[in-house]
N, C-alpha and C. Protein backbone atom coordinates (compact mmCIF):
# COMPACT_ATOMS: atom_id res chain seq x y z
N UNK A 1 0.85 -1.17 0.00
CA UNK A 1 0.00 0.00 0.00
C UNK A 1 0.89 1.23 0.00
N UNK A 2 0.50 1.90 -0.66
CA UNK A 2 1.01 3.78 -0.63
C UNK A 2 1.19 4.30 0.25
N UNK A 3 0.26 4.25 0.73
CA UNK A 3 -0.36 5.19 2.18
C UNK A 3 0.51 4.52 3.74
N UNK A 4 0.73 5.73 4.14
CA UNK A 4 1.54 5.56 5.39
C UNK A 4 0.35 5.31 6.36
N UNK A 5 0.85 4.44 7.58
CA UNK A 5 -0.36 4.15 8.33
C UNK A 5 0.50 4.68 9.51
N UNK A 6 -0.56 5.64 9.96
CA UNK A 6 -0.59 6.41 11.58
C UNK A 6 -0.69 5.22 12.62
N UNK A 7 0.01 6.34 13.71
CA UNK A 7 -0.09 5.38 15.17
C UNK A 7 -1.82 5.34 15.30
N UNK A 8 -2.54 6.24 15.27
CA UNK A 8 -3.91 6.24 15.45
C UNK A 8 -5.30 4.84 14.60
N UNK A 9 -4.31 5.23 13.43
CA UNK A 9 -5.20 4.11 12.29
C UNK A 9 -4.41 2.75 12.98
N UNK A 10 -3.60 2.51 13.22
CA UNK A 10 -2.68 1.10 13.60
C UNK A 10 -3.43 0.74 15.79
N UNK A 11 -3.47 1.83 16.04
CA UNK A 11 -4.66 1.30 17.29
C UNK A 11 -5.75 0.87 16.64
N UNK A 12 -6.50 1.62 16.43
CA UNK A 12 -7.92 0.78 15.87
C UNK A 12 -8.09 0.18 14.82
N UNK A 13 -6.81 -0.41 13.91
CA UNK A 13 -6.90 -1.80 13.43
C UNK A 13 -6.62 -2.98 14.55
N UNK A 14 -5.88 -2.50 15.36
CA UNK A 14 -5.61 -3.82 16.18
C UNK A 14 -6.54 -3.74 16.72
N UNK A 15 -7.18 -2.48 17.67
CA UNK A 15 -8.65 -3.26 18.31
C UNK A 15 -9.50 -3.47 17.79
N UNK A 16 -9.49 -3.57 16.38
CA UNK A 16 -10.85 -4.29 15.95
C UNK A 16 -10.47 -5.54 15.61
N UNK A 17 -9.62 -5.98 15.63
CA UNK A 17 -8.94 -7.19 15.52
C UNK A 17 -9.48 -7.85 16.54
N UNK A 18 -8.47 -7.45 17.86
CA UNK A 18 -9.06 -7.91 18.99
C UNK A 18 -10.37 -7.85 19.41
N UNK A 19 -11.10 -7.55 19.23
CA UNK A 19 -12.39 -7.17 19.66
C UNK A 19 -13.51 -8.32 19.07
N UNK A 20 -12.59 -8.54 17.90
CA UNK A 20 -13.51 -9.97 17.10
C UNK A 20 -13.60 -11.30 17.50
N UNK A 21 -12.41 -10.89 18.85
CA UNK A 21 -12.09 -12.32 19.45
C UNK A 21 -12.56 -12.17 21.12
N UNK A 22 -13.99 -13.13 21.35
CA UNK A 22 -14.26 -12.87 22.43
C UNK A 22 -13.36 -13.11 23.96
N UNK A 23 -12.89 -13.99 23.64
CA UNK A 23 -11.69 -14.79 24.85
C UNK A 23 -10.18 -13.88 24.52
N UNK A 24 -10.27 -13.44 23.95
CA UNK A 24 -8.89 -12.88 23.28
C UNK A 24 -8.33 -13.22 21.97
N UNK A 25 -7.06 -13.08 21.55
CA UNK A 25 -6.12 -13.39 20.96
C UNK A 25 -4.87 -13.49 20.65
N UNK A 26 -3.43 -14.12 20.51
CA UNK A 26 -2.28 -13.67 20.33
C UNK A 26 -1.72 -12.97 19.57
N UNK A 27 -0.50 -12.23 19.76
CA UNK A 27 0.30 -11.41 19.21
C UNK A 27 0.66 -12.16 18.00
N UNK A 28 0.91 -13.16 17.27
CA UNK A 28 1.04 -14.09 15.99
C UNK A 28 -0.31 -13.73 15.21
N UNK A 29 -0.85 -14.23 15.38
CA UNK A 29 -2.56 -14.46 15.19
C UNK A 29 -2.70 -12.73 14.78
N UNK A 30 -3.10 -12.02 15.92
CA UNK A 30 -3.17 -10.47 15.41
C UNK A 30 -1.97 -10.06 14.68
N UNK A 31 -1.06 -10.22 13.91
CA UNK A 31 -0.44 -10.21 12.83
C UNK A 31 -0.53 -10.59 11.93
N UNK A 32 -1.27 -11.64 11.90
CA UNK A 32 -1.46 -12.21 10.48
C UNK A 32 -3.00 -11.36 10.19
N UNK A 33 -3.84 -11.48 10.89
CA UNK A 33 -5.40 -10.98 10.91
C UNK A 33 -4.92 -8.96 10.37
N UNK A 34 -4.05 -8.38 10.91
CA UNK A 34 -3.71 -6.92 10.48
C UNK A 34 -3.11 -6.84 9.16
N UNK A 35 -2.22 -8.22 8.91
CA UNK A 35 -1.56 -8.20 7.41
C UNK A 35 -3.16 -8.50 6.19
N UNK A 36 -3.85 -8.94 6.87
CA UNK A 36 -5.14 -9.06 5.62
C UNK A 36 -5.44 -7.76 4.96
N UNK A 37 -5.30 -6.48 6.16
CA UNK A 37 -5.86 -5.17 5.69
C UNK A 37 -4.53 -4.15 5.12
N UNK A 38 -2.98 -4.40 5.70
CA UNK A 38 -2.01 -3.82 5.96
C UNK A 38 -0.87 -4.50 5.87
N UNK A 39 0.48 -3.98 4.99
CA UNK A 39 1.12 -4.98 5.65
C UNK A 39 2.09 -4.37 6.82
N UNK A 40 2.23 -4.98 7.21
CA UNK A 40 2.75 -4.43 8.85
C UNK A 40 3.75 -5.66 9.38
N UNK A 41 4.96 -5.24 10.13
CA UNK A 41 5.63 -6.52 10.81
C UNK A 41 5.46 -6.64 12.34
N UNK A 42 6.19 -7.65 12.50
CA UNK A 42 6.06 -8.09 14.18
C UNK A 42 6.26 -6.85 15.08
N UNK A 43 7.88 -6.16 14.51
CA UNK A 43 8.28 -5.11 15.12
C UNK A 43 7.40 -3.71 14.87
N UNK A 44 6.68 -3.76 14.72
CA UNK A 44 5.42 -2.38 14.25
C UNK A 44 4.51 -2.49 15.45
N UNK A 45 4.00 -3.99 15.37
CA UNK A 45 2.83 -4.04 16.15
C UNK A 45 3.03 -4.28 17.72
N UNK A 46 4.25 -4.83 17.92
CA UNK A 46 4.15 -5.53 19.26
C UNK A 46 4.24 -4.20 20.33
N UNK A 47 5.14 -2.70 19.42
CA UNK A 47 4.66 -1.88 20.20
C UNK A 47 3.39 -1.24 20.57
N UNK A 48 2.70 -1.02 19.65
CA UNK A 48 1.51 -1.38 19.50
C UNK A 48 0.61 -1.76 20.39
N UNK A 49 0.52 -3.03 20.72
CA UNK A 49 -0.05 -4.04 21.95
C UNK A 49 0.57 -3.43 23.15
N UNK A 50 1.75 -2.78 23.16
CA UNK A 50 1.90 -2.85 24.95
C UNK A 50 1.48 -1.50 25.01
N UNK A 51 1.76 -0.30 23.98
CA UNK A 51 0.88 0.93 24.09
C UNK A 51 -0.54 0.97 24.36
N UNK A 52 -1.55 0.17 23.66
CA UNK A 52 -2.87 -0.43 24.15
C UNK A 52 -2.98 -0.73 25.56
N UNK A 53 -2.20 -1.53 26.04
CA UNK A 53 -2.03 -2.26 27.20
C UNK A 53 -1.86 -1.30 28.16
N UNK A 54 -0.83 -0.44 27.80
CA UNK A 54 -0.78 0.67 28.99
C UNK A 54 -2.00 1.82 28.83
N UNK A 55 -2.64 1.89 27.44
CA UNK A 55 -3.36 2.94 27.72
C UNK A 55 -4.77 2.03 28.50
N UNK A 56 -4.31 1.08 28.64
CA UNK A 56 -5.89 -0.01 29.22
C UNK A 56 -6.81 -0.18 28.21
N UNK A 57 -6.67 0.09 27.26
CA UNK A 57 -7.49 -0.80 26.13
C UNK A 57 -7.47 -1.84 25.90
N UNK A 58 -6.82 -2.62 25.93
CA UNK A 58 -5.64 -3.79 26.04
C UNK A 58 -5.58 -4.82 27.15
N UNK A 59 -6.05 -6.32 27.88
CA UNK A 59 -5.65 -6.34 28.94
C UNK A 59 -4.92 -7.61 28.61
N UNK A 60 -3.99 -8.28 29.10
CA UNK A 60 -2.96 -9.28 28.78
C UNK A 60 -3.43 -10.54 29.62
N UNK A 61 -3.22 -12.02 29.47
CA UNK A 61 -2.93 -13.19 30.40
C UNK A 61 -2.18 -13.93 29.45
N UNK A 62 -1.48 -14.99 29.79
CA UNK A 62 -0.70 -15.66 29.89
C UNK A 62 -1.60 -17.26 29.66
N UNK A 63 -1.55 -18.00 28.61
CA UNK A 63 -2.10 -19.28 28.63
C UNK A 63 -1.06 -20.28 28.39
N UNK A 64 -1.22 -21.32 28.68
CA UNK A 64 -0.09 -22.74 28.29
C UNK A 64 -0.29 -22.96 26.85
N UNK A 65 0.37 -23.24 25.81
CA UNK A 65 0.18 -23.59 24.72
C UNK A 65 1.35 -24.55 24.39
N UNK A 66 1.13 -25.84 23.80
CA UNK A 66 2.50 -26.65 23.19
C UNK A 66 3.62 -26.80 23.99
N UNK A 67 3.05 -26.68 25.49
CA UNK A 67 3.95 -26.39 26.56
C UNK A 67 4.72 -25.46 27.09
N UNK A 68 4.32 -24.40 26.23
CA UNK A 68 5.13 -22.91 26.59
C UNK A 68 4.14 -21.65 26.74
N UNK A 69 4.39 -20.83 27.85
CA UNK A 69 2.84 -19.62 27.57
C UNK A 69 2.81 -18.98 26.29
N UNK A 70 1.73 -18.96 26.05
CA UNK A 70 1.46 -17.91 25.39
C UNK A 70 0.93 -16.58 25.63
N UNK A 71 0.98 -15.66 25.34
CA UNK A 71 0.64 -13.76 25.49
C UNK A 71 -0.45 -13.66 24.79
N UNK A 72 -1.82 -13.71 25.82
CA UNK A 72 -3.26 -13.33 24.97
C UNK A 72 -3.64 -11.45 25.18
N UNK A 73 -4.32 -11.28 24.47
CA UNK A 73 -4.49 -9.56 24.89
C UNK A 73 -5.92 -9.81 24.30
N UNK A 74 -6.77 -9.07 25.43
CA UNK A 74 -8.40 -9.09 25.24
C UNK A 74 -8.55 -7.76 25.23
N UNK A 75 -9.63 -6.88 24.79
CA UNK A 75 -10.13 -6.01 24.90
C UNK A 75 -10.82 -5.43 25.97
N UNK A 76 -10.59 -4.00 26.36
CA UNK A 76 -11.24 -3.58 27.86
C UNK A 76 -12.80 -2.98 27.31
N UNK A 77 -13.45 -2.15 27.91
CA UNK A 77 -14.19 -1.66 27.97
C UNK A 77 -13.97 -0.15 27.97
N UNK A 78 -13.30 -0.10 27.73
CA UNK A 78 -12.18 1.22 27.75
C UNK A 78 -11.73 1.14 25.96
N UNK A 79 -11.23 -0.48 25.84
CA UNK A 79 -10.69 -0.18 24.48
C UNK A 79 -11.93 -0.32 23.33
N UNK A 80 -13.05 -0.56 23.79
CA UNK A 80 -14.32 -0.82 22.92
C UNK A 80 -14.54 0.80 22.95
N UNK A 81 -14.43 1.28 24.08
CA UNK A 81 -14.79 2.64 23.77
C UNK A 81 -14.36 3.55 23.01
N UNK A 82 -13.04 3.13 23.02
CA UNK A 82 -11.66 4.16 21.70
C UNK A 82 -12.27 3.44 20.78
N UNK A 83 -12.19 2.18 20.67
CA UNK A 83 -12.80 1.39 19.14
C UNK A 83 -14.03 2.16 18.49
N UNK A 84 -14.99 2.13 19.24
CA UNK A 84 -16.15 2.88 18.66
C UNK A 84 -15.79 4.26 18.44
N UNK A 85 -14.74 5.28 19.34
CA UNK A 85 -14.19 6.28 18.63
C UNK A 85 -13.91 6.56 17.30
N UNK A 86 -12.95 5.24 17.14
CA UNK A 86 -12.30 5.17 15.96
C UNK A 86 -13.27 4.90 14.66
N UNK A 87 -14.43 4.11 14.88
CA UNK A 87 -15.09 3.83 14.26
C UNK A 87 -15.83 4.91 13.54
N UNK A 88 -16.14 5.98 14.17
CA UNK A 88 -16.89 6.95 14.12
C UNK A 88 -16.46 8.23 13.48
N UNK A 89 -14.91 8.34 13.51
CA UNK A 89 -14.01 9.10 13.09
C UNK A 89 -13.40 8.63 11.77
N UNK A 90 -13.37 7.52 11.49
CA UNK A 90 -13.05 7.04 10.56
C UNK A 90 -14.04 6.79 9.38
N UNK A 91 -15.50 6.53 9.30
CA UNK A 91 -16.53 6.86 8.50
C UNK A 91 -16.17 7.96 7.94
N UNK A 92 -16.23 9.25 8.72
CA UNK A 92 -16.12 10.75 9.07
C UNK A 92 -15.27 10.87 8.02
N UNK A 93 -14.00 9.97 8.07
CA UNK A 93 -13.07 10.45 7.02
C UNK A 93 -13.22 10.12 5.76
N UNK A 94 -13.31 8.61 5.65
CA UNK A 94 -13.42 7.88 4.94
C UNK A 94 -14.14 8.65 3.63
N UNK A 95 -15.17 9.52 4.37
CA UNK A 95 -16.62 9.77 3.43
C UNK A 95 -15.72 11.10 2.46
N UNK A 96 -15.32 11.96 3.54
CA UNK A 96 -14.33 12.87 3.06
C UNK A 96 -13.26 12.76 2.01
N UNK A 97 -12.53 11.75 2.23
CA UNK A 97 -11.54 11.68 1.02
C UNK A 97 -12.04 10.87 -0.01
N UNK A 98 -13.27 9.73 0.05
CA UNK A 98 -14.00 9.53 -1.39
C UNK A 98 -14.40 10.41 -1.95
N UNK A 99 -15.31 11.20 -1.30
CA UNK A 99 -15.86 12.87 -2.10
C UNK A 99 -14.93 13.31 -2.52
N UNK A 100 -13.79 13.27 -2.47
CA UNK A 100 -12.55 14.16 -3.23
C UNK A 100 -12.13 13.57 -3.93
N UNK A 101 -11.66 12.27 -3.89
CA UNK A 101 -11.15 11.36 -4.98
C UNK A 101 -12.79 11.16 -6.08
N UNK A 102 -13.51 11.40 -5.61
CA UNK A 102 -14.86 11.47 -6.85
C UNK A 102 -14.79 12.59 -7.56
N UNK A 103 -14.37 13.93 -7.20
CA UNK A 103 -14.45 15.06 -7.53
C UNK A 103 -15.39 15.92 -6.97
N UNK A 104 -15.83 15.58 -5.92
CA UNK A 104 -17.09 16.01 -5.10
C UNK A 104 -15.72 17.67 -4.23
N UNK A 105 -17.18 18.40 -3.81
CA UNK A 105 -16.57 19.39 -3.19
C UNK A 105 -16.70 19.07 -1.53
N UNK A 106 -16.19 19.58 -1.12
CA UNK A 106 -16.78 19.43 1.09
C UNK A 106 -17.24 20.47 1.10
N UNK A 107 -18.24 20.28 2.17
CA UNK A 107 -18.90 21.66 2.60
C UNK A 107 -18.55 21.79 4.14
């Protein structure tokens, strides 16, 4: 893709990521699920997740997997709330730069 992706657009791809997953999901997993829309690497996102995490959007546990933990990150109620931010702001835009790439004017 062309287009540079903001710290802002790269939060609320990951929480909508996460958010699709009721129990959670891993840091692998939400990389591959963000590369469908973006491509993005490990080292992009994992800051990412702990920025979430500290802003509490984000909450972390620890599960056994293949005999080794794994790092799940679920969504707060806090991060549904930025999510629906984002959601809402992002229509907002969305609508904006089609009207321009159509040739439409803004009012």
């Amino acid at each position: 893709m062309v287009f540079n992706t903001g710290a802002a657009l790269l939060d609320a791809i990951v929480l909508a990521v996460v958010s699709g997953e009721k129990n959670g999901t891993y840091g692998y997993k939400i990389t591959q699920d963000v590369r469908r829309a973006i491509e993005v690497s490990e080292s992009t996102l994992y800051p990412v997740l702990r920025r979430l995490q500290k802003d509490e959007c984000l909450e972390v546990y620890d599960m056994q997997y293949d005999g080794r933990n794994r790092r799940y990150y679920r969504i707060t109620p806090r991060g549904e709330a930025q999510l629906n931010l984002y959601r809402s702001e992002w229509k907002k835009y969305a609508e904006k730069i089609s009207a321009l790439f159509e040739g439409g004017v803004l009012s």
